[in-house]
C-alpha atoms as a PDB file:
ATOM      1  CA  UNK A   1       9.028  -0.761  18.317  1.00  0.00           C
ATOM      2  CA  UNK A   2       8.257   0.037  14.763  1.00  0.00           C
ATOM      3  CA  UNK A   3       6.620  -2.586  12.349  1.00  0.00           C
ATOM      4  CA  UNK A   4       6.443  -3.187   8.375  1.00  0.00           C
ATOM      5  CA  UNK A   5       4.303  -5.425   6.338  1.00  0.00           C
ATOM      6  CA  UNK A   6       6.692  -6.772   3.617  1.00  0.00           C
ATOM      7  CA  UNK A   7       4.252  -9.516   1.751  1.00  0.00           C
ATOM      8  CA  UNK A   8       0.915 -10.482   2.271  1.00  0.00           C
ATOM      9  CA  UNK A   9      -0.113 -13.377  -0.336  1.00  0.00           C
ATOM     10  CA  UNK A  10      -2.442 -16.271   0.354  1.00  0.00           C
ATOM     11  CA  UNK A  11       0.102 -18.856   2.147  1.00  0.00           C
ATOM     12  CA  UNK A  12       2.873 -16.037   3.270  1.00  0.00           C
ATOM     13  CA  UNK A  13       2.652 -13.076   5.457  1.00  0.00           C
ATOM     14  CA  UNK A  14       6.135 -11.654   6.005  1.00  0.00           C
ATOM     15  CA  UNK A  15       6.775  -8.693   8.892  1.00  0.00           C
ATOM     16  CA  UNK A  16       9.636  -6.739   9.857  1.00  0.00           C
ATOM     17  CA  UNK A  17       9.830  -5.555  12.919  1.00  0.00           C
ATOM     18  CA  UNK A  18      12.511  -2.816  14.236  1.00  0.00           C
ATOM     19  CA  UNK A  19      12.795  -2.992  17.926  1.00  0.00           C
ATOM     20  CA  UNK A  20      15.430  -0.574  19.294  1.00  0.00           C
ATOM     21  CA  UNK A  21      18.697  -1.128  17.431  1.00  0.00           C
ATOM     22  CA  UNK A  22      17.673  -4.763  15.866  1.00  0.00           C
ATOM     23  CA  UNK A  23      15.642  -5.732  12.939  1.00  0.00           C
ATOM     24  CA  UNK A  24      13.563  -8.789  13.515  1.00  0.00           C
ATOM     25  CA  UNK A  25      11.263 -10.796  10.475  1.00  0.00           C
ATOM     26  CA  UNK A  26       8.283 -12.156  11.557  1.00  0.00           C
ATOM     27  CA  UNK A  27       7.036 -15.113   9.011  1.00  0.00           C
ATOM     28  CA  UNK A  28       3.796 -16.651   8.772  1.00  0.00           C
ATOM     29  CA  UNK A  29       3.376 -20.003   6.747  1.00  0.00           C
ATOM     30  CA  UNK A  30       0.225 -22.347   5.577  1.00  0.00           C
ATOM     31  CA  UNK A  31       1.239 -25.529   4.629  1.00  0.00           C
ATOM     32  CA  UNK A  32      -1.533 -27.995   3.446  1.00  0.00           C
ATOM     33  CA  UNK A  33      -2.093 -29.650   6.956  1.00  0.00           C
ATOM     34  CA  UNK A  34      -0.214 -26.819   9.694  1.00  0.00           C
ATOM     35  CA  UNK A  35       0.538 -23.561   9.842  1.00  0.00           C
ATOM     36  CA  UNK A  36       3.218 -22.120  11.593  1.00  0.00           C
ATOM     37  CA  UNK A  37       5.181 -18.683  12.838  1.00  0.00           C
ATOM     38  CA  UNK A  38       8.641 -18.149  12.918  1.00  0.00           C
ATOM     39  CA  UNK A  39      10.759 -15.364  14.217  1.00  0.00           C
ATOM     40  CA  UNK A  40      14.104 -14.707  12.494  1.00  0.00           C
ATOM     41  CA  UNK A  41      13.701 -18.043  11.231  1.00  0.00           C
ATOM     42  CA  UNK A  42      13.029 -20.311  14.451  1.00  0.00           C
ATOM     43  CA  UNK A  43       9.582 -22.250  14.490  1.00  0.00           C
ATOM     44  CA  UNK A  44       7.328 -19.856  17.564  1.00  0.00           C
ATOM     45  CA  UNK A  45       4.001 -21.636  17.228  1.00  0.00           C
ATOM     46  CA  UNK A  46       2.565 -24.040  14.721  1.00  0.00           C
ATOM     47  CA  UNK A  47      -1.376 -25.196  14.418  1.00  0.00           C
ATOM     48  CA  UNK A  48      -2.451 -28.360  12.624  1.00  0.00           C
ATOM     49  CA  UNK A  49      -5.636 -29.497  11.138  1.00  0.00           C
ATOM     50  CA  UNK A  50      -7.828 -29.464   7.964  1.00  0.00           C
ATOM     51  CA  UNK A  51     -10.181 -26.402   9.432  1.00  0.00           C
ATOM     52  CA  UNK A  52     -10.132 -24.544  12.508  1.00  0.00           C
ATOM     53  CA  UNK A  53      -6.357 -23.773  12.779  1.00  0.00           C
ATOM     54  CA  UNK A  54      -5.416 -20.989  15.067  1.00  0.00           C
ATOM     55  CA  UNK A  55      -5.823 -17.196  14.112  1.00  0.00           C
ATOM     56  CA  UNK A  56      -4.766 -15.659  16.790  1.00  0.00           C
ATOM     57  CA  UNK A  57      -0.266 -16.213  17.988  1.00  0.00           C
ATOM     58  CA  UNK A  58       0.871 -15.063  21.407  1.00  0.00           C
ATOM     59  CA  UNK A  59       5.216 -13.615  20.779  1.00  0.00           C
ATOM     60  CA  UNK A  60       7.271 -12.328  23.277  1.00  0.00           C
ATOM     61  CA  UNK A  61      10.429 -10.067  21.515  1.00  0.00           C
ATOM     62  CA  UNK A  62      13.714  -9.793  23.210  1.00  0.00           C
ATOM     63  CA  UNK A  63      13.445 -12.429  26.072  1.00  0.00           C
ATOM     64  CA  UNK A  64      16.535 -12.980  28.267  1.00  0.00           C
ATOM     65  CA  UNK A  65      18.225 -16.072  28.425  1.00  0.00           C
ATOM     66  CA  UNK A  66      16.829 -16.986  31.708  1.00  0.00           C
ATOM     67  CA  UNK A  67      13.298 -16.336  30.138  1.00  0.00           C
ATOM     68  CA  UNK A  68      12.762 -12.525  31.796  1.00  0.00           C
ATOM     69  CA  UNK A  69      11.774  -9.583  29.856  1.00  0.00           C
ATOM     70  CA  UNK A  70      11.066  -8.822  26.637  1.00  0.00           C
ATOM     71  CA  UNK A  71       7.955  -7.548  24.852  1.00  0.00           C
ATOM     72  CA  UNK A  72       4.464  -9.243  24.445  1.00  0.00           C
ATOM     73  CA  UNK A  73       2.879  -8.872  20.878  1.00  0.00           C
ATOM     74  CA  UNK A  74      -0.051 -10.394  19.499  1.00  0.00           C
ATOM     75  CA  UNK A  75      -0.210 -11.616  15.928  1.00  0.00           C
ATOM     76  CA  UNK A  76      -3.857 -12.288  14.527  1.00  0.00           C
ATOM     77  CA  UNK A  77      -4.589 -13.365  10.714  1.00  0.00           C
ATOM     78  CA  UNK A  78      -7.570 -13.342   8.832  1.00  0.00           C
ATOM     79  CA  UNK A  79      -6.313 -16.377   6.227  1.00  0.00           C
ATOM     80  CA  UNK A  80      -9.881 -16.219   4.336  1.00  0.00           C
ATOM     81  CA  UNK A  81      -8.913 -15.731   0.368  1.00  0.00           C
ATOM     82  CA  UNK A  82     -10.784 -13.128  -1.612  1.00  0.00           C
ATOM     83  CA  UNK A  83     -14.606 -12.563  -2.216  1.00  0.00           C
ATOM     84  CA  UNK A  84     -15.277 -13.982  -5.549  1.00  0.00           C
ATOM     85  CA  UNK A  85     -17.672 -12.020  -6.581  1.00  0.00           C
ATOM     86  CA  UNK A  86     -15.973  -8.955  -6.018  1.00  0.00           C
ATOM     87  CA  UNK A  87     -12.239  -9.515  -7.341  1.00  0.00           C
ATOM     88  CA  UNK A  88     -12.310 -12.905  -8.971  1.00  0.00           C
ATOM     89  CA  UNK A  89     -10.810 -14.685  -5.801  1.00  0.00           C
ATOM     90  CA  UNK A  90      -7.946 -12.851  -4.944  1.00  0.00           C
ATOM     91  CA  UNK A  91      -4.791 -14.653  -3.894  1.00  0.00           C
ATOM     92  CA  UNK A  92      -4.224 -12.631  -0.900  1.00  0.00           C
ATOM     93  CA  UNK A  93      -4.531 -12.880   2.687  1.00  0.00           C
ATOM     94  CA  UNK A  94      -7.583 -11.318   4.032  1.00  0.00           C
ATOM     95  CA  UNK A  95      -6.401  -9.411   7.022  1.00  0.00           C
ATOM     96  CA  UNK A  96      -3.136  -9.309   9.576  1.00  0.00           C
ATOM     97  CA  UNK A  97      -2.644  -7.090  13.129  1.00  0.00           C
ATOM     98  CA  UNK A  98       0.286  -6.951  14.628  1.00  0.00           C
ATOM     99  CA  UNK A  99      -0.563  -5.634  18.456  1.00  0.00           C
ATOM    100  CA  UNK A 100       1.763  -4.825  21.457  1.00  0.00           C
ATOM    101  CA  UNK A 101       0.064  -3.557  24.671  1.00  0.00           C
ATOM    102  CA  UNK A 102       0.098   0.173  23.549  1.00  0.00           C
ATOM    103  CA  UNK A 103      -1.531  -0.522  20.675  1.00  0.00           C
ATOM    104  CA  UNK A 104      -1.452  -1.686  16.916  1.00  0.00           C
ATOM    105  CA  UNK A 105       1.626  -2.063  14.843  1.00  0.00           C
ATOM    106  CA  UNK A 106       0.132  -2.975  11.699  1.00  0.00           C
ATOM    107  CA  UNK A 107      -3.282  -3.566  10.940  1.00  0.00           C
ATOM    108  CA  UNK A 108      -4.095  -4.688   7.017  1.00  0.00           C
ATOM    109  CA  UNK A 109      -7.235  -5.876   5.292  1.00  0.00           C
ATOM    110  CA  UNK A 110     -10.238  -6.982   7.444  1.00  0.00           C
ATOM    111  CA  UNK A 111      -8.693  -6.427  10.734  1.00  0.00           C
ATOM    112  CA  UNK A 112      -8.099  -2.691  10.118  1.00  0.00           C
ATOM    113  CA  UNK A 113     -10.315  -0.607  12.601  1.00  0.00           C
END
């Protein structure tokens, strides 16, 4: 499984993911009152509230039809904006790992070891 961070802005975080022979885009979405992850364009997980949304998404990649198989990532975002007082703000998304069980796919930002 091979991973690529395509866009990383305040409100969008956009991944694509290679597993094997099939390309897969991972989205990530803030709204004003939810956020929400989709894979190849199907709502995963959402999170609602005005602070204290969820940071941290559970996935599971190439599950059977009767639910078996398939491989566990873990998506965390850091969806702070910019320090002001070093960049004026930036419009950007503070950090994003992508994780399976042998280790990091991507890691960006503040959640870079």
């Amino acid at each position: 499984m091979h991973a690529e961070l395509v866009r990383a802005s305040w409100r969008h975080v956009d991944i694509k993911i290679v597993n094997g022979d099939r390309i897969h885009i991972l989205q990530w979405r803030r709204n004003m009152l939810w956020d929400e992850v989709l894979l190849d364009g199907t709502r995963q997980s959402y999170s609602r509230g005005l602070w204290g949304r969820e940071k941290v998404y559970g996935l599971v990649f190439g599950r059977q039809q009767d639910g078996t198989g398939g491989t566990q990532v873990m998506l965390m975002l850091d969806p702070a904006g910019g320090d002001y007082e070093k960049d004026g703000m930036s419009q950007r998304i503070r950090g994003v790992r992508l994780e399976t069980s042998e280790g990091p796919l991507i890691a960006y930002g503040s959640l870079d070891p």
